[in-house]
Protein backbone atom coordinates (compact mmCIF):
# COMPACT_ATOMS: atom_id res chain seq x y z
CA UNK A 1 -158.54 85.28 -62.03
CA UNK A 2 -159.65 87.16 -65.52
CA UNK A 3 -163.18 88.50 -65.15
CA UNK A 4 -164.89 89.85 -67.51
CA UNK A 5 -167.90 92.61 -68.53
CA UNK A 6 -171.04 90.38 -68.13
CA UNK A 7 -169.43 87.50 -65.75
CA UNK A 8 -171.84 86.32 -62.91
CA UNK A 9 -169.80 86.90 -59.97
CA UNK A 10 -170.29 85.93 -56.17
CA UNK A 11 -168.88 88.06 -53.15
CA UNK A 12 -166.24 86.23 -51.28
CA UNK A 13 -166.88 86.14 -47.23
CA UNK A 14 -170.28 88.11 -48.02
CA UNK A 15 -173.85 86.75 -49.40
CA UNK A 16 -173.99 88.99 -52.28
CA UNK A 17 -173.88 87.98 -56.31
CA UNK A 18 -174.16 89.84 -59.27
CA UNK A 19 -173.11 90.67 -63.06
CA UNK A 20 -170.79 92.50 -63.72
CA UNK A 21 -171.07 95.66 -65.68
CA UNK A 22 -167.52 97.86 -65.05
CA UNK A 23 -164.13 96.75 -64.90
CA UNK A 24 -162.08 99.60 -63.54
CA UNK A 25 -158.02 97.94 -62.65
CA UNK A 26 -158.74 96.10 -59.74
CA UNK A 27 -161.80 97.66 -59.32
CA UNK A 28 -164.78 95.74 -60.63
CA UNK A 29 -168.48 97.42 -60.43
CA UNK A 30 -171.31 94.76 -60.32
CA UNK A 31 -174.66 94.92 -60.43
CA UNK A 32 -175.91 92.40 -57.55
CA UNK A 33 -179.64 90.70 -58.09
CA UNK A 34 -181.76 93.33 -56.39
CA UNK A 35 -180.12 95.83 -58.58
CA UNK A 36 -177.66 97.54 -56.86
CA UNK A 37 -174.49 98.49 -58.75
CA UNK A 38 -171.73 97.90 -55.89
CA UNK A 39 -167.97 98.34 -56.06
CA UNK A 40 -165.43 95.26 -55.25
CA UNK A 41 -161.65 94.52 -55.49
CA UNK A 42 -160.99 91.39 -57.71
CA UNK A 43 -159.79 89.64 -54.70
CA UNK A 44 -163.12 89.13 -53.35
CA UNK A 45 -164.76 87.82 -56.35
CA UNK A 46 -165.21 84.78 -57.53
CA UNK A 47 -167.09 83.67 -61.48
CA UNK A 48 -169.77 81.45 -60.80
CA UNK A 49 -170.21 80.66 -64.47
CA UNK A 50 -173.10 77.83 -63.61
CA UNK A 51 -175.66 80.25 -61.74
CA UNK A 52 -174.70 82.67 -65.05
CA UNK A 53 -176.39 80.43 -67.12
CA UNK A 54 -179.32 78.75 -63.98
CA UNK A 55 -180.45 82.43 -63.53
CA UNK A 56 -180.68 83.72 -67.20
CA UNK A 57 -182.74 80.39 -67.68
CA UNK A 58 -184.75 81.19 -64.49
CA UNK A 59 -185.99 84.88 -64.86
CA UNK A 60 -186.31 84.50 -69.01
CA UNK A 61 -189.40 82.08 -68.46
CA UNK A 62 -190.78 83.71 -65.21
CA UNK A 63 -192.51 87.59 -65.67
CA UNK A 64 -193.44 89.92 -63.45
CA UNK A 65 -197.14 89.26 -64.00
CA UNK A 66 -196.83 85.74 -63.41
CA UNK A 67 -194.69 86.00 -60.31
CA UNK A 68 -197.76 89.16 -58.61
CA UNK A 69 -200.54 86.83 -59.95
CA UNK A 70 -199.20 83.68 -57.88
CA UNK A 71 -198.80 85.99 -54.84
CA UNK A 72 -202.18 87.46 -54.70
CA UNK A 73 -203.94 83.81 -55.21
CA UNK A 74 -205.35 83.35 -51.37
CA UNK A 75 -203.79 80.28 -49.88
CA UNK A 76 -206.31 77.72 -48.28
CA UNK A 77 -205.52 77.00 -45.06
CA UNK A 78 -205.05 73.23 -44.32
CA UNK A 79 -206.99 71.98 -41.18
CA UNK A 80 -205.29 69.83 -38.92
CA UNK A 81 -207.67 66.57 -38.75
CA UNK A 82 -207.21 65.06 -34.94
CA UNK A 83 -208.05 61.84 -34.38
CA UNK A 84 -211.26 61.49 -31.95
CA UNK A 85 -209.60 59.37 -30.11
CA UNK A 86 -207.00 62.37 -29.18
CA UNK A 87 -209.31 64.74 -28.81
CA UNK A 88 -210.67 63.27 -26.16
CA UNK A 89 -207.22 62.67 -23.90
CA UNK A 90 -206.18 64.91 -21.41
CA UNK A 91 -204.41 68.58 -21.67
CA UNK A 92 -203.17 67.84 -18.36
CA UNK A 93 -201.07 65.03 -16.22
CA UNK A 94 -200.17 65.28 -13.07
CA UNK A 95 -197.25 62.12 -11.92
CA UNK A 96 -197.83 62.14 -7.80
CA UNK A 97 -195.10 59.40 -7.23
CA UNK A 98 -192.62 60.84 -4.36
CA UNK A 99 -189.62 60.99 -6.60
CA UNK A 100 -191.41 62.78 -9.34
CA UNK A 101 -192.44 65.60 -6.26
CA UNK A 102 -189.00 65.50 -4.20
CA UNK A 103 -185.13 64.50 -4.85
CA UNK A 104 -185.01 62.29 -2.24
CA UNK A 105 -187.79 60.88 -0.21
CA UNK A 106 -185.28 60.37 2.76
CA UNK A 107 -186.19 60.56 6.18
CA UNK A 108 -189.98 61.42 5.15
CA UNK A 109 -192.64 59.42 7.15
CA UNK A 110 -195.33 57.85 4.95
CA UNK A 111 -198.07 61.04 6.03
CA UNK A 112 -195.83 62.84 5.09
CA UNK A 113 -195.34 61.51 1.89
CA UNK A 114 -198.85 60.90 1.60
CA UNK A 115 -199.76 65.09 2.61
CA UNK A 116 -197.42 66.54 -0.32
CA UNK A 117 -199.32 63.78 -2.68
CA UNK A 118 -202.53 65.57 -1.66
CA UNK A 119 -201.09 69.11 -1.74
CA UNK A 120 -199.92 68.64 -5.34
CA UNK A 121 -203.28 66.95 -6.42
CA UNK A 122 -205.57 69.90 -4.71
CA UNK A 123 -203.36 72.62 -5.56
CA UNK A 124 -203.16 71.21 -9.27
CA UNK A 125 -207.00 70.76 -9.85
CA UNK A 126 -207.00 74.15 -8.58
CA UNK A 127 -204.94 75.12 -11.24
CA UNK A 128 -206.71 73.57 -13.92
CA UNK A 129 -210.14 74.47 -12.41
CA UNK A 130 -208.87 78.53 -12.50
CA UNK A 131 -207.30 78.04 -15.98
CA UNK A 132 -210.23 76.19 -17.23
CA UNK A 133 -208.95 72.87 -18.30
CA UNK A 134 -211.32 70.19 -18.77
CA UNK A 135 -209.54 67.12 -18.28
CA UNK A 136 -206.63 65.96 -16.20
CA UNK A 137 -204.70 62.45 -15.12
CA UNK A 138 -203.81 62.23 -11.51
CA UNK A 139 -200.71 58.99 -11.60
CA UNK A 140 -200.84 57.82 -8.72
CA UNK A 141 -199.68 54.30 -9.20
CA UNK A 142 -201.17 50.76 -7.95
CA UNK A 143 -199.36 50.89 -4.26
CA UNK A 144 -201.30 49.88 -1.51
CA UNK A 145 -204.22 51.83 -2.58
CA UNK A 146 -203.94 54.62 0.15
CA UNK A 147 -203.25 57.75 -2.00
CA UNK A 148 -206.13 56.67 -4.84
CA UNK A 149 -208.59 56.54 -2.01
CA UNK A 150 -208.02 59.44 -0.58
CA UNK A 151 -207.56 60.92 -3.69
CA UNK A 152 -211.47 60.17 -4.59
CA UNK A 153 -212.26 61.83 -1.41
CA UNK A 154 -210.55 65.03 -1.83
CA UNK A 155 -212.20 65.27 -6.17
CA UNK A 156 -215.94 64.06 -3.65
CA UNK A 157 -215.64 67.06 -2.21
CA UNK A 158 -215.48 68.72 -5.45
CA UNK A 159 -219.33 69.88 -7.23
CA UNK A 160 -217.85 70.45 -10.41
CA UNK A 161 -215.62 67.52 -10.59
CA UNK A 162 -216.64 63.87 -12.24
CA UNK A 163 -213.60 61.39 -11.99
CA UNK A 164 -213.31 57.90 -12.93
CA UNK A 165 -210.40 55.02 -13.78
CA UNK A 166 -208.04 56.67 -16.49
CA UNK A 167 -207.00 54.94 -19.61
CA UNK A 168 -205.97 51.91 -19.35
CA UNK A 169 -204.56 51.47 -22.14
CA UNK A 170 -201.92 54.31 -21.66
CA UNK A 171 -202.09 54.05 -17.95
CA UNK A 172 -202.55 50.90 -16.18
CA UNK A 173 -204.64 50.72 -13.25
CA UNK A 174 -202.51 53.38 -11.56
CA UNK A 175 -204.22 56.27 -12.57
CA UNK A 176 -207.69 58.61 -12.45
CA UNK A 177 -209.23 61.21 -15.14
CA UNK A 178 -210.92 64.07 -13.59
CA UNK A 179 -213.29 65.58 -16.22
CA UNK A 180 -214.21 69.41 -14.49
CA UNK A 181 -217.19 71.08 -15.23
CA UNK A 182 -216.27 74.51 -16.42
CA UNK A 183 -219.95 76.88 -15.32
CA UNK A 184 -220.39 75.13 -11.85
CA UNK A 185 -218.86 76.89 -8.59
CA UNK A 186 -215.02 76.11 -8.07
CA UNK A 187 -215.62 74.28 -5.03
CA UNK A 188 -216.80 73.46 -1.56
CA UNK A 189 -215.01 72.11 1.51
């Protein structure tokens, strides 16, 4: 490949490009775009004669004022608009069907399906109460009703705890919002 004094050049196997400004044998000198004067063999150079021509047209209309002026302009910061309606679902779900808490529900009585329900539930609005989140869905599916009863008596025992049907919407009828309040005590037994 001829090159030539002037050629814009790009660095085979490496992400470097530049004119070139020395022609030594098989040495060529080029100066690369950040204005480094760097020494290659012809073998790793290749003419790019279309960014020649792109980046001459490119820096002749853009100056140095131009380009500092554009960088000190403060940016505005775009707000993220939320819905109301999402603000108002909940940081926090919590799926108590057995085969969301266990691999296999085999050779587990119905207590004691129903005890790790409860143990999830009271040690997750325990959670949320400590790391102060305000809302949180307790699935707990349609069933026979047994786990969403007791699961309104374990949140009554709660002072700082308000929970009522979740969305229906999203949910179904197997599923309850617990709303905590965030200054009251954490709770009483």
């Amino acid at each position: 490949m001829s090159f030539k004094i002037g050629d814009f050049v790009l660095v085979i196997d490496e992400d470097l490009s530049g004119v070139i400004k020395q022609i030594s044998g098989h040495t060529i000198s080029i100066e690369t775009t950040d204005g480094f004067l760097l020494d290659f063999q012809s073998d790793e150079l290749v003419v790019n004669k279309e960014s020649n021509t792109l980046t001459k047209e490119l820096f002749s209309q853009t100056t140095i004022g131009n380009i500092v002026s554009e960088k000190e302009q403060p940016t505005k910061r775009k707000q993220i608009k939320t819905k109301s309606k999402d603000r108002y679902e909940p940081t926090m779900e919590v799926d108590l069907h057995i085969n969301q808490l266990v691999r296999s529900p085999k050779g587990m009585s119905k207590y004691d399906i129903l005890t790790l329900q409860l143990d999830t539930a009271r040690r997750q609005l325990d959670f949320a109460i400590a790391k102060r989140i305000q809302k949180l869905v307790f699935i707990h599916g349609v069933g026979e009703g047994v786990l969403k009863v007791e699961l309104e008596y374990l949140f009554g025992r709660y002072d700082n705890v308000k929970f009522y049907e979740a969305n229906y919407q999203k949910y179904g009828l197997g599923a309850t919002e617990v709303y905590i309040y965030q200054n009251a005590a954490p709770h009483t037994n």
